[in-house]
N, C-alpha and C. Protein backbone atom coordinates (compact mmCIF):
# COMPACT_ATOMS: atom_id res chain seq x y z
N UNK A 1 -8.37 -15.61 20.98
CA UNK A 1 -8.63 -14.69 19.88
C UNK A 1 -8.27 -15.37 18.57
N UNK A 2 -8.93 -15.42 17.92
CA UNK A 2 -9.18 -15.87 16.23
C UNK A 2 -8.01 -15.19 15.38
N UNK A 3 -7.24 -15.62 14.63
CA UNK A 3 -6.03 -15.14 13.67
C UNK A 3 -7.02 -13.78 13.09
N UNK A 4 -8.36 -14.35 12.77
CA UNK A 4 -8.96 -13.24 12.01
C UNK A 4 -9.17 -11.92 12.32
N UNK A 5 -9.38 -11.69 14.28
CA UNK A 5 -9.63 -11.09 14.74
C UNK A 5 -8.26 -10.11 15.40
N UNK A 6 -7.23 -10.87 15.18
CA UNK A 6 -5.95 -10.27 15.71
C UNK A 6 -5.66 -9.30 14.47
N UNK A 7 -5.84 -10.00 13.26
CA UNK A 7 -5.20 -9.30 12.35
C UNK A 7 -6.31 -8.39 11.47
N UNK A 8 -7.05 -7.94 12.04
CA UNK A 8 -8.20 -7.27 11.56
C UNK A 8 -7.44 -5.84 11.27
N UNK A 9 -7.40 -5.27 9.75
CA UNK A 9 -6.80 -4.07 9.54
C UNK A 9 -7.42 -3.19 8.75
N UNK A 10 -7.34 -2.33 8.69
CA UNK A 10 -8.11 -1.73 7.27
C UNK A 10 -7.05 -0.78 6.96
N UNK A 11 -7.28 -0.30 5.48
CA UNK A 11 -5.97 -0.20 4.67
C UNK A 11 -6.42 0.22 3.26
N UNK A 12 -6.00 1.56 2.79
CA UNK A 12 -5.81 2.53 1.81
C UNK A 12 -5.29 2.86 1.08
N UNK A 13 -5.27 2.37 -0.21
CA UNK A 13 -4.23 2.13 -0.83
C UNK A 13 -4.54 3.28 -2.08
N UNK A 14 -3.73 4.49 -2.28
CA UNK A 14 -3.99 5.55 -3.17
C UNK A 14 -3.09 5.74 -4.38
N UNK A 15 -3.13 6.57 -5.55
CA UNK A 15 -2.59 7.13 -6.46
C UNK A 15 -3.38 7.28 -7.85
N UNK A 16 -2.37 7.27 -8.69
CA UNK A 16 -3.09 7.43 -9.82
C UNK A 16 -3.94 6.91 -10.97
N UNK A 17 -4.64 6.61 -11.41
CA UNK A 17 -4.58 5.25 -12.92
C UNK A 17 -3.14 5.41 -13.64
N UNK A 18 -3.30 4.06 -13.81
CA UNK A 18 -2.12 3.45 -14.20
C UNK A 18 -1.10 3.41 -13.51
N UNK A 19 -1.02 3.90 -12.51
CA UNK A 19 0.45 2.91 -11.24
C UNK A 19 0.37 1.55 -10.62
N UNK A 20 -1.11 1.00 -10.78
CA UNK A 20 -0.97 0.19 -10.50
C UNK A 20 -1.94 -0.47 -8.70
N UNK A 21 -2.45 1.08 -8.54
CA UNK A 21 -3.01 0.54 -7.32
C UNK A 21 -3.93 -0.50 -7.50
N UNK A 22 -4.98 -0.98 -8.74
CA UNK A 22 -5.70 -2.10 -8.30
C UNK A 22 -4.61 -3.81 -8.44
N UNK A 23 -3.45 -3.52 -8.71
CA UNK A 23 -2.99 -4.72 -8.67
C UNK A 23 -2.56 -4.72 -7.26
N UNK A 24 -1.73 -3.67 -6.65
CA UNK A 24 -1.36 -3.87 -5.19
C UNK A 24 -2.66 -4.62 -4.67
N UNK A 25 -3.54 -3.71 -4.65
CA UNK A 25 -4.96 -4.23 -4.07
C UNK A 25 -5.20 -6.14 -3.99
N UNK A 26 -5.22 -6.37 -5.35
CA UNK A 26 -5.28 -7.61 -5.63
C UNK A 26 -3.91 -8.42 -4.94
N UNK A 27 -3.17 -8.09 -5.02
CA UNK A 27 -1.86 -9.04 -3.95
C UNK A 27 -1.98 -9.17 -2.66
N UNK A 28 -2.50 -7.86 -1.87
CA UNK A 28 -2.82 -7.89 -0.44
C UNK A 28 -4.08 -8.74 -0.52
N UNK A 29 -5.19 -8.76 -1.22
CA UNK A 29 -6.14 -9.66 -1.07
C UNK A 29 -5.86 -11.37 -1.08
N UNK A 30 -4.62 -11.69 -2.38
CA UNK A 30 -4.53 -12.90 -2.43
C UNK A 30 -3.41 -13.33 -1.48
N UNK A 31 -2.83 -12.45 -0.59
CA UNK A 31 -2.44 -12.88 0.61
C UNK A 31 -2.95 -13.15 2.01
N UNK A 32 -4.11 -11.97 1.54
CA UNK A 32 -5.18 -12.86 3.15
C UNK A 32 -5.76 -13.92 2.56
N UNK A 33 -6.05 -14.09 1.31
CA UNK A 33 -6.66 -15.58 1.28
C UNK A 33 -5.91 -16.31 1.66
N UNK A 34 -4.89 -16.31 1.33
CA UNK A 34 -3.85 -17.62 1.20
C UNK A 34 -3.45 -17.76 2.88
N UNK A 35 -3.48 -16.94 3.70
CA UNK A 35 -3.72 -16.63 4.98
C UNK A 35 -4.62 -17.48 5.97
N UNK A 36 -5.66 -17.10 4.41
CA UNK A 36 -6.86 -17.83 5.43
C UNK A 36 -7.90 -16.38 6.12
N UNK A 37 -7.64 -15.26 6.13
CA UNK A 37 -8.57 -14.21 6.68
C UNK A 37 -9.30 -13.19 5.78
N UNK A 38 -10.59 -13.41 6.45
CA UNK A 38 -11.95 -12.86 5.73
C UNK A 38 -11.24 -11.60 5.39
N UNK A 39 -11.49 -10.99 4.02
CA UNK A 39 -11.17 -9.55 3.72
C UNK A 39 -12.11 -9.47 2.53
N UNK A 40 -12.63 -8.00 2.15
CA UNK A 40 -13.05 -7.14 1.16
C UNK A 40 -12.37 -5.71 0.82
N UNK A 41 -13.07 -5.36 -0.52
CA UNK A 41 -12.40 -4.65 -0.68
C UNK A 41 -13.13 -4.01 -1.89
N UNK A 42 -12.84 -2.51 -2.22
CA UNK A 42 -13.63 -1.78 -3.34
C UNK A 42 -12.68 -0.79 -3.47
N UNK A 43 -12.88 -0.11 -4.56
CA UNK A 43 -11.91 0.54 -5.51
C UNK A 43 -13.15 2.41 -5.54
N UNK A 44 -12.68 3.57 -5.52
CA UNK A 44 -13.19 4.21 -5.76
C UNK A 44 -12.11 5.45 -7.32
N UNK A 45 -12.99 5.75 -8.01
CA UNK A 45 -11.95 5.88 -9.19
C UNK A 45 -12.41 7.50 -9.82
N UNK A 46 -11.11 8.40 -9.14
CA UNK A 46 -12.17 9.49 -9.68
C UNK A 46 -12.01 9.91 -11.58
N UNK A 47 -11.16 10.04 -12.39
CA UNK A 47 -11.25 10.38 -13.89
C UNK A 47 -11.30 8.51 -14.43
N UNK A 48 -12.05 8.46 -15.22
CA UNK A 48 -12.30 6.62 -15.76
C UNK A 48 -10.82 6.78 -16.83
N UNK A 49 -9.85 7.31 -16.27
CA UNK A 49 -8.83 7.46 -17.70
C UNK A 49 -7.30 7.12 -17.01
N UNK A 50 -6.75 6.84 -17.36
CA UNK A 50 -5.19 6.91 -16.89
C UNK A 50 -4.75 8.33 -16.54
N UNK A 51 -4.17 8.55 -15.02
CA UNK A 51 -3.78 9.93 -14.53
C UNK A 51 -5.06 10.33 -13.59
N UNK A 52 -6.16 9.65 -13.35
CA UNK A 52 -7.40 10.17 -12.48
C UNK A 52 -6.94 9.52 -11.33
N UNK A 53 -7.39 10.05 -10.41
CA UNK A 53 -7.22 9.61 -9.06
C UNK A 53 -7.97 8.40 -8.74
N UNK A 54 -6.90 7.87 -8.01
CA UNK A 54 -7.98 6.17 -7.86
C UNK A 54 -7.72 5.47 -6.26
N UNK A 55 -8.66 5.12 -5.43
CA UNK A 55 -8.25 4.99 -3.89
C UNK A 55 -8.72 3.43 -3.98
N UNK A 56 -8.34 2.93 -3.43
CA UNK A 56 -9.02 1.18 -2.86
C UNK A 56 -9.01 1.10 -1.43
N UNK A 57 -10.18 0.79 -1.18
CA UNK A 57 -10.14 0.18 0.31
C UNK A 57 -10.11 -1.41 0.70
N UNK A 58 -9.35 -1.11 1.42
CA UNK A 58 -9.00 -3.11 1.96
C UNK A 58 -9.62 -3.28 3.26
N UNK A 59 -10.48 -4.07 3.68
CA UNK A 59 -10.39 -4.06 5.18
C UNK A 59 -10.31 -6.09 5.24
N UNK A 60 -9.51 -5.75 5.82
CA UNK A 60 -9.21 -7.52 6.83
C UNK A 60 -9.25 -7.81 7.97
N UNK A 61 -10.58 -8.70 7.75
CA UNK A 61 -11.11 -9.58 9.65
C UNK A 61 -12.56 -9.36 8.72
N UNK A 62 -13.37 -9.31 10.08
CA UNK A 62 -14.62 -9.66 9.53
C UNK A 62 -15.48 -8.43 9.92
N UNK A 63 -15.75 -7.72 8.65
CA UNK A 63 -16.15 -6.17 8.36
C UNK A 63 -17.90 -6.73 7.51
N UNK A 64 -18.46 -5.39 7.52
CA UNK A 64 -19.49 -5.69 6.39
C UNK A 64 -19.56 -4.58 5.58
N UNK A 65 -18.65 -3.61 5.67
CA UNK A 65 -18.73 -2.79 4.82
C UNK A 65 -17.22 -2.64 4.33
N UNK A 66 -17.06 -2.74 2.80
CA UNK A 66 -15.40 -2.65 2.49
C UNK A 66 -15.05 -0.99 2.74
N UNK A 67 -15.80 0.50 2.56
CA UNK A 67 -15.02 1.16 2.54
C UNK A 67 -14.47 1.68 4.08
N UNK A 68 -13.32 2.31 4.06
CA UNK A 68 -12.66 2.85 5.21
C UNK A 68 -13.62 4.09 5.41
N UNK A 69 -13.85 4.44 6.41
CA UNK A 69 -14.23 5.80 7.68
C UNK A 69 -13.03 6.27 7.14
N UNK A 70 -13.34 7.50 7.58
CA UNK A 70 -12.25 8.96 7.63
C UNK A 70 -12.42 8.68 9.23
N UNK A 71 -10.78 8.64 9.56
CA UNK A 71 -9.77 8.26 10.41
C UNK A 71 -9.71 6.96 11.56
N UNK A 72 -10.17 5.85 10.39
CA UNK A 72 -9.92 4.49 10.74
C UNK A 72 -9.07 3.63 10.00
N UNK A 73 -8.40 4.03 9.27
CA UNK A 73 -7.39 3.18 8.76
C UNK A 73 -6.23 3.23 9.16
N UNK A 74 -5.95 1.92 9.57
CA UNK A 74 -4.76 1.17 9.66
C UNK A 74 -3.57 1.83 8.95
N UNK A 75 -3.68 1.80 7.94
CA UNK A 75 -2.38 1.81 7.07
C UNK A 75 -2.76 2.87 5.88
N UNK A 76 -2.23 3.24 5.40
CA UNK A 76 -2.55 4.12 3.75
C UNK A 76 -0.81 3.94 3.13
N UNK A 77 -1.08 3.22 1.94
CA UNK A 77 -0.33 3.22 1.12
C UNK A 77 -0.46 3.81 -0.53
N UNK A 78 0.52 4.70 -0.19
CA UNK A 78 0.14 5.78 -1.61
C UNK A 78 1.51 5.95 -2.55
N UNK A 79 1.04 5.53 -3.67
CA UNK A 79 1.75 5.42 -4.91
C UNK A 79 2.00 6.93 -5.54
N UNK A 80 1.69 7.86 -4.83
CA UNK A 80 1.54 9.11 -5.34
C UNK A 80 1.77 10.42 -3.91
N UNK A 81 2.57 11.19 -4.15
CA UNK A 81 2.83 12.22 -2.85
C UNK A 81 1.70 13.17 -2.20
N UNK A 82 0.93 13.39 -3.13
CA UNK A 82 -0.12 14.48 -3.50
C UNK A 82 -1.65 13.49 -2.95
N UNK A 83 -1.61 12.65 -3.79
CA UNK A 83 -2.63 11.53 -3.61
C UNK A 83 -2.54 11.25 -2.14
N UNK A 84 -1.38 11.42 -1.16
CA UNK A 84 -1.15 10.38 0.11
C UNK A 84 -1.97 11.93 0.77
N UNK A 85 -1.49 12.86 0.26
CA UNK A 85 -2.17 14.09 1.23
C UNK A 85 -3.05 14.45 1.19
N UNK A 86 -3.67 13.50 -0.06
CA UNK A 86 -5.67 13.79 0.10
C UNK A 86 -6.62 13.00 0.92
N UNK A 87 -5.41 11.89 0.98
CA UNK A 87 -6.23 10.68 1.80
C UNK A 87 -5.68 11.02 3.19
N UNK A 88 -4.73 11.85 3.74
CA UNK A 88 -4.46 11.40 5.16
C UNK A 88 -5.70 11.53 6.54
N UNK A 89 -6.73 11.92 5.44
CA UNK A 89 -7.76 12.39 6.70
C UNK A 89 -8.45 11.00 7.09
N UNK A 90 -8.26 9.93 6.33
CA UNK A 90 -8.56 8.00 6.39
C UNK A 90 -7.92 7.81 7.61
N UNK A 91 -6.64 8.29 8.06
CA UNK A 91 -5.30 7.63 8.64
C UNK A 91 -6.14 7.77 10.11
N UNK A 92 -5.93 6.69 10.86
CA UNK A 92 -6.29 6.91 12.11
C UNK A 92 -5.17 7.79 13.30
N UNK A 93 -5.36 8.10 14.46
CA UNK A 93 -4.17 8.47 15.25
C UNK A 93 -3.34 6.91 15.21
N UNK A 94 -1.89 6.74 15.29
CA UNK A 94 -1.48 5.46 15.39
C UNK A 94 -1.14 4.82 14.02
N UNK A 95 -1.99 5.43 13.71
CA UNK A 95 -1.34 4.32 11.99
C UNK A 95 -0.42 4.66 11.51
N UNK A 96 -0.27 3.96 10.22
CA UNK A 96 0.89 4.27 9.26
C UNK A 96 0.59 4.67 8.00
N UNK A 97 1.65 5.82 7.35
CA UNK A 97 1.24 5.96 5.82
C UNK A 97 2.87 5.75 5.35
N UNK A 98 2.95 5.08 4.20
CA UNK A 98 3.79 4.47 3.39
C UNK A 98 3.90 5.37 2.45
N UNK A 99 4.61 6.60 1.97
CA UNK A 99 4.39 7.29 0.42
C UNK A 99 5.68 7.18 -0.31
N UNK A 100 5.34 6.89 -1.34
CA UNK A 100 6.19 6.92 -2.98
C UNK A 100 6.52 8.37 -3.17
N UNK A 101 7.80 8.63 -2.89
CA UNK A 101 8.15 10.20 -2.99
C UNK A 101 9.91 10.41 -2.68
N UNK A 102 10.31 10.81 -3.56
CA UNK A 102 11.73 11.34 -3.10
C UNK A 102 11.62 12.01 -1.87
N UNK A 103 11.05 13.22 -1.30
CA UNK A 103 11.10 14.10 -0.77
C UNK A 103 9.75 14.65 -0.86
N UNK A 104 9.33 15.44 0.46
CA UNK A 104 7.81 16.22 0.81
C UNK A 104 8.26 17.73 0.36
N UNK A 105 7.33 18.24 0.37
CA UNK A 105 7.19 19.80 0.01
C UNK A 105 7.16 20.21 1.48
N UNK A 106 7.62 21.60 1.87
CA UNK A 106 7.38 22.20 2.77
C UNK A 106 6.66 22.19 4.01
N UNK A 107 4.92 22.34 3.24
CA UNK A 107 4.00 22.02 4.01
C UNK A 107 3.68 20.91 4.09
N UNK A 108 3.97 19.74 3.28
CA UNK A 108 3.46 18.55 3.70
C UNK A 108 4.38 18.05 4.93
N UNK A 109 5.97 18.35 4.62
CA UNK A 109 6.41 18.15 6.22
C UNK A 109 6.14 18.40 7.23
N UNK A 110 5.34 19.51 7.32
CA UNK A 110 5.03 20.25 8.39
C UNK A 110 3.83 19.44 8.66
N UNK A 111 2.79 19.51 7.67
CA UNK A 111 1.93 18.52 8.31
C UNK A 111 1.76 16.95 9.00
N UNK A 112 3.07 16.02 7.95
CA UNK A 112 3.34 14.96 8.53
C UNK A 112 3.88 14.99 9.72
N UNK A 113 4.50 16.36 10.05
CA UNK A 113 5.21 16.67 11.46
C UNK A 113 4.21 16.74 12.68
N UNK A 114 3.08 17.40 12.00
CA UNK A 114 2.09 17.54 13.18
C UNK A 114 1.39 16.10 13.31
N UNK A 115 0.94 15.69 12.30
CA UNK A 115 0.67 14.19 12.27
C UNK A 115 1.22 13.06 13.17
N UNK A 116 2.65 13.20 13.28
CA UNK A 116 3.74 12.41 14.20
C UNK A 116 3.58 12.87 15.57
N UNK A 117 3.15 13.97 15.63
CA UNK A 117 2.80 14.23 16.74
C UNK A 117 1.27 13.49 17.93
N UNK A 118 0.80 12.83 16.91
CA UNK A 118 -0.55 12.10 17.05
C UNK A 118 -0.41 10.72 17.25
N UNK A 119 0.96 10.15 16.93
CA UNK A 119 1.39 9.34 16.81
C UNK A 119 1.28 8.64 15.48
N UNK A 120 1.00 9.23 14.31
CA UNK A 120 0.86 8.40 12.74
C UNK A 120 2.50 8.17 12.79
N UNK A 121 2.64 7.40 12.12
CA UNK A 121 4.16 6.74 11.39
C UNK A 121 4.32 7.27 10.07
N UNK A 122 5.53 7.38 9.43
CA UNK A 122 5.12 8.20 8.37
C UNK A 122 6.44 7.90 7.50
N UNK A 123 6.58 6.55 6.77
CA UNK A 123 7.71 6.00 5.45
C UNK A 123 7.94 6.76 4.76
N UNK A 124 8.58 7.30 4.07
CA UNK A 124 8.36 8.32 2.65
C UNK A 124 9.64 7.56 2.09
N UNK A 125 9.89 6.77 0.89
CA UNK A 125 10.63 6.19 0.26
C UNK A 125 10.36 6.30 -1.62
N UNK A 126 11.18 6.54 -2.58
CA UNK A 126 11.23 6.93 -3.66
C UNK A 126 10.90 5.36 -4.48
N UNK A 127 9.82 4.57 -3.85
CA UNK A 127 9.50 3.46 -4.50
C UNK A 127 9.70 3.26 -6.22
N UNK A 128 9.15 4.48 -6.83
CA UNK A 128 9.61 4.34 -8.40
C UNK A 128 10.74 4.35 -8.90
N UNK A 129 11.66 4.60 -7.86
CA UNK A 129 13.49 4.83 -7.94
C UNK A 129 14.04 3.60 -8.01
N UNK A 130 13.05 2.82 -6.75
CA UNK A 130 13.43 1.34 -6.52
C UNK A 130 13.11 0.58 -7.66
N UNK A 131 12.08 0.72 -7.98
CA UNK A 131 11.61 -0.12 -9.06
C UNK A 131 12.44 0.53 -10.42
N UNK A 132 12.51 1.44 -10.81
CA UNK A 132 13.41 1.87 -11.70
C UNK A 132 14.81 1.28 -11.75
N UNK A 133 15.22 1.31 -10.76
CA UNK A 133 16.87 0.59 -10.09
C UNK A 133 17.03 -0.81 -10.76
N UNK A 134 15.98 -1.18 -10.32
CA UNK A 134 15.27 -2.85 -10.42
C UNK A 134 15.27 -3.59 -12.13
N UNK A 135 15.11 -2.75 -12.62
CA UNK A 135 14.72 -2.58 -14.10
C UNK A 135 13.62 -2.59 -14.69
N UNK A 136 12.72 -2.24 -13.41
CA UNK A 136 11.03 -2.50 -14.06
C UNK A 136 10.17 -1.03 -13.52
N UNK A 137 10.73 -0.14 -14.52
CA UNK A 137 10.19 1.40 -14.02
C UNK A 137 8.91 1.46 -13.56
N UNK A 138 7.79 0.47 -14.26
CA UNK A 138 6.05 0.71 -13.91
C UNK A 138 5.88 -0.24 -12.49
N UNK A 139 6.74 -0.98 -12.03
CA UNK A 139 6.32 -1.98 -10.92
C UNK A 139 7.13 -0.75 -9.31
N UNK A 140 6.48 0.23 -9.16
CA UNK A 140 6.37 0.76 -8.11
C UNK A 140 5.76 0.40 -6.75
N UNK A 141 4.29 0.50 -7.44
CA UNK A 141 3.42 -0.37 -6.96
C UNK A 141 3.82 -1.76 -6.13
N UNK A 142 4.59 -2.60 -6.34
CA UNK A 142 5.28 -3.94 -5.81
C UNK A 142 6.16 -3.18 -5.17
N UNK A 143 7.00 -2.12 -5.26
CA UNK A 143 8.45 -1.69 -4.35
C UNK A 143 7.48 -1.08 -2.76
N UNK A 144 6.62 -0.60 -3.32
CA UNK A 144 5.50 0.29 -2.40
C UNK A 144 5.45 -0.97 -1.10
N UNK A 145 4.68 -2.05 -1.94
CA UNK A 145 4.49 -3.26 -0.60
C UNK A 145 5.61 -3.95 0.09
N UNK A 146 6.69 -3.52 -1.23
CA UNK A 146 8.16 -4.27 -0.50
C UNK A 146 8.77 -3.09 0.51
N UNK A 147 8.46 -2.26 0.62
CA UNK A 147 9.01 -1.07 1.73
C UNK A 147 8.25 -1.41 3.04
N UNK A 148 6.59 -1.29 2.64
CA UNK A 148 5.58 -1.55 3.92
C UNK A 148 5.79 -2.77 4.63
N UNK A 149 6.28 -4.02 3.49
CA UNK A 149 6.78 -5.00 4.17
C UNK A 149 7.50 -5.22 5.27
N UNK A 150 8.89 -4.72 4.67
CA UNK A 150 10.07 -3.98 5.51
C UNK A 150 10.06 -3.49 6.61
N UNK A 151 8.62 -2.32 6.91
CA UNK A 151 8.87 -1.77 7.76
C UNK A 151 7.76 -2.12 8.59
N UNK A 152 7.26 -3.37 8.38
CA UNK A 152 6.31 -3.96 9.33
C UNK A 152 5.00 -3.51 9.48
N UNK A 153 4.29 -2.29 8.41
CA UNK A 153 3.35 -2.19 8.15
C UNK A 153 1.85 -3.08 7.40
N UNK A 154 2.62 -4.17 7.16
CA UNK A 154 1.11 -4.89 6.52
C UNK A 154 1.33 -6.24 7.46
N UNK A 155 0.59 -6.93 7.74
CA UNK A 155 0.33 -8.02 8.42
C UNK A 155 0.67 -9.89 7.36
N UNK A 156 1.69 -8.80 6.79
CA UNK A 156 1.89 -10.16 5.96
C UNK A 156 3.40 -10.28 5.89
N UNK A 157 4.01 -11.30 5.84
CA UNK A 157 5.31 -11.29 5.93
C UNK A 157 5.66 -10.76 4.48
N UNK A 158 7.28 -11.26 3.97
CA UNK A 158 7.60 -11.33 2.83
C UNK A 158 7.57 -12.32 2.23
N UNK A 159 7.93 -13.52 2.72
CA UNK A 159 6.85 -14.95 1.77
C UNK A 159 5.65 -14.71 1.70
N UNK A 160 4.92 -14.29 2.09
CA UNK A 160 3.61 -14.20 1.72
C UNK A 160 3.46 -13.56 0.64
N UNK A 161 3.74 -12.42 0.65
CA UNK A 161 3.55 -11.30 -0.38
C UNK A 161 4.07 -11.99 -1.31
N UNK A 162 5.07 -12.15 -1.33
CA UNK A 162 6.34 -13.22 -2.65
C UNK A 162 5.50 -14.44 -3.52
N UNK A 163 4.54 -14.95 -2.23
CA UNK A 163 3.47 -16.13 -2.96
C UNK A 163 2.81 -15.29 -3.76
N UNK A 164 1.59 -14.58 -3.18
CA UNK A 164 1.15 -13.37 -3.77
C UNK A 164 1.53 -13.05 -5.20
N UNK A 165 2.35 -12.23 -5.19
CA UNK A 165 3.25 -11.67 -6.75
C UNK A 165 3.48 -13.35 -7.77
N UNK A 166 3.99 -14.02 -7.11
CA UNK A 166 4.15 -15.59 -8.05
C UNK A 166 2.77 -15.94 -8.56
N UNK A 167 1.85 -15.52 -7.68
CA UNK A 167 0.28 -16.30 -8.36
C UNK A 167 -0.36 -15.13 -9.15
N UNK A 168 -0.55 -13.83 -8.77
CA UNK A 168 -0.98 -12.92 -9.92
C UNK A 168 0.14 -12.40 -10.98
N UNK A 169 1.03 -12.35 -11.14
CA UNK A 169 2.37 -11.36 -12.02
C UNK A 169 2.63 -12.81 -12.78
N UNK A 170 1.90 -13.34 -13.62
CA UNK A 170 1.75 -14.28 -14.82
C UNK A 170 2.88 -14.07 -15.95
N UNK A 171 3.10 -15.42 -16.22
CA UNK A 171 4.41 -15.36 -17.49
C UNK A 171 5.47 -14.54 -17.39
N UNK A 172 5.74 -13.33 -18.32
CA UNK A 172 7.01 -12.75 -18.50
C UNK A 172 7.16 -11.57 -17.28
N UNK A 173 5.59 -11.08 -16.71
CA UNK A 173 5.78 -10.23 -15.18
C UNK A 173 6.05 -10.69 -13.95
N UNK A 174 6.35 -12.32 -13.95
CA UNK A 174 6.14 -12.44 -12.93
C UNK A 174 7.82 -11.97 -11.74
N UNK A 175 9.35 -12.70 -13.05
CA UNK A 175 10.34 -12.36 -12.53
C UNK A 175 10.69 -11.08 -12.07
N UNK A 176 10.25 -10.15 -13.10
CA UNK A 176 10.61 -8.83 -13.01
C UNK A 176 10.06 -7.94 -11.67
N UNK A 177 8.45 -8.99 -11.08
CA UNK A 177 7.94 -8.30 -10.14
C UNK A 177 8.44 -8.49 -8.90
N UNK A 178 8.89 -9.84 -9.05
CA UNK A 178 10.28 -10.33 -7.68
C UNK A 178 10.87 -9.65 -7.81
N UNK A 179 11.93 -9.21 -8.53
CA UNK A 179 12.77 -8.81 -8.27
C UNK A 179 13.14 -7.51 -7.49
N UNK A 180 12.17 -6.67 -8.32
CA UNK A 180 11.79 -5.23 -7.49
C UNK A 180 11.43 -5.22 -6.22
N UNK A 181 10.07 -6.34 -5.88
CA UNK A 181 10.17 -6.68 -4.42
C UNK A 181 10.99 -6.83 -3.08
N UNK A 182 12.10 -7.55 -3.96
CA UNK A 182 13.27 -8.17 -3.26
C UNK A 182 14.42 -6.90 -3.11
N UNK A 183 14.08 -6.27 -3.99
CA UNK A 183 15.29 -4.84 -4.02
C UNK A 183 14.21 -3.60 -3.14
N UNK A 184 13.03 -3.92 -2.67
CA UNK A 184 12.62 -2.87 -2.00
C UNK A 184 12.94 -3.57 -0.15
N UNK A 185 12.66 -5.20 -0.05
CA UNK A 185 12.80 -4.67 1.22
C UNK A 185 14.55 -4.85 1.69
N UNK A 186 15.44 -4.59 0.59
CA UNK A 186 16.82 -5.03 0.64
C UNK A 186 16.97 -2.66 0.96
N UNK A 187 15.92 -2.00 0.57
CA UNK A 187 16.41 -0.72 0.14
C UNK A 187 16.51 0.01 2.00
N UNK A 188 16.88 0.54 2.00
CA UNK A 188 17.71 1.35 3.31
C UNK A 188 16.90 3.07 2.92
């Protein structure tokens, strides 16, 4: 079996304009390159403004269509609590969702409860806390992949990702985006 074919994932990456999901996007991409495995990927964007809802689809191995099916994804990583509960209908039985959230509301526990019951996995970590902690309140987005890292949800180690962030997070972003990284998969 082909590296390409082992690690074939597809993967959802949600929230708002301006958190940052098309840069996550762009790091997981320049880590399967650097990998070496075929991936695409497209962005769907609902208000063209900062605060509109914005989803990206990733798929890695060898696909011909970048967007995700409703309930074939691998993974969903959501920068937003609300945003993760519009997309969970992507999530396959088995997968994982990663959400940026202190704490769920009521019913969303209940639903992630029934969800777990299907076998989804289900992170919920206060990524903007981390990154706030960190000293870089807008780099959530990076704490987001340093949690999924952590918890063995993306198919990329933490050097990888770390190359990743060093080759896109240019000049004065690039320390600040380590660092948060490094304090997400250090976070408990």
């Amino acid at each position: 079996m082909s590296l390409v074919q082992k690690e074939a994932q597809q993967i959802l990456i949600s929230g708002l304009g301006g958190q940052g999901v098309l840069f996550a996007t762009s790091l997981l991409l320049e880590a399967a390159r650097a990998k070496g495995l075929e991936a695409i990927a497209s962005e769907t964007h609902g208000m063209a403004q900062r605060g509109g809802s914005v989803v990206s689809h990733i798929k890695l191995g060898s696909f011909l269509s970048p967007l995700v099916r409703s309930g074939s994804a691998d993974l969903l990583l959501s920068l937003q609590r609300e945003e993760a509960f519009r997309s969970l209908h992507f999530v396959r039985p088995g997968g994982t969702v990663v959400v940026n959230a202190a704490a769920l509301t009521e019913e969303q526990a209940a639903l992630a409860d029934q969800l777990k019951e299907r076998g989804v996995k289900f992170v919920i970590r206060d990524t903007t806390a981390i990154a706030k902690s960190a000293g870089t309140p807008r780099a959530g987005n990076v704490a987001l992949l340093g949690i999924a890292c952590a918890s063995g949800a993306v198919p990329f180690d933490a050097g990888e990702l770390k190359a990743a962030i060093e080759t896109l997070a240019r000049g004065p972003r690039r320390e600040p985006n380590l660092k948060v990284f490094e304090a997400a998969l250090a976070a408990k």
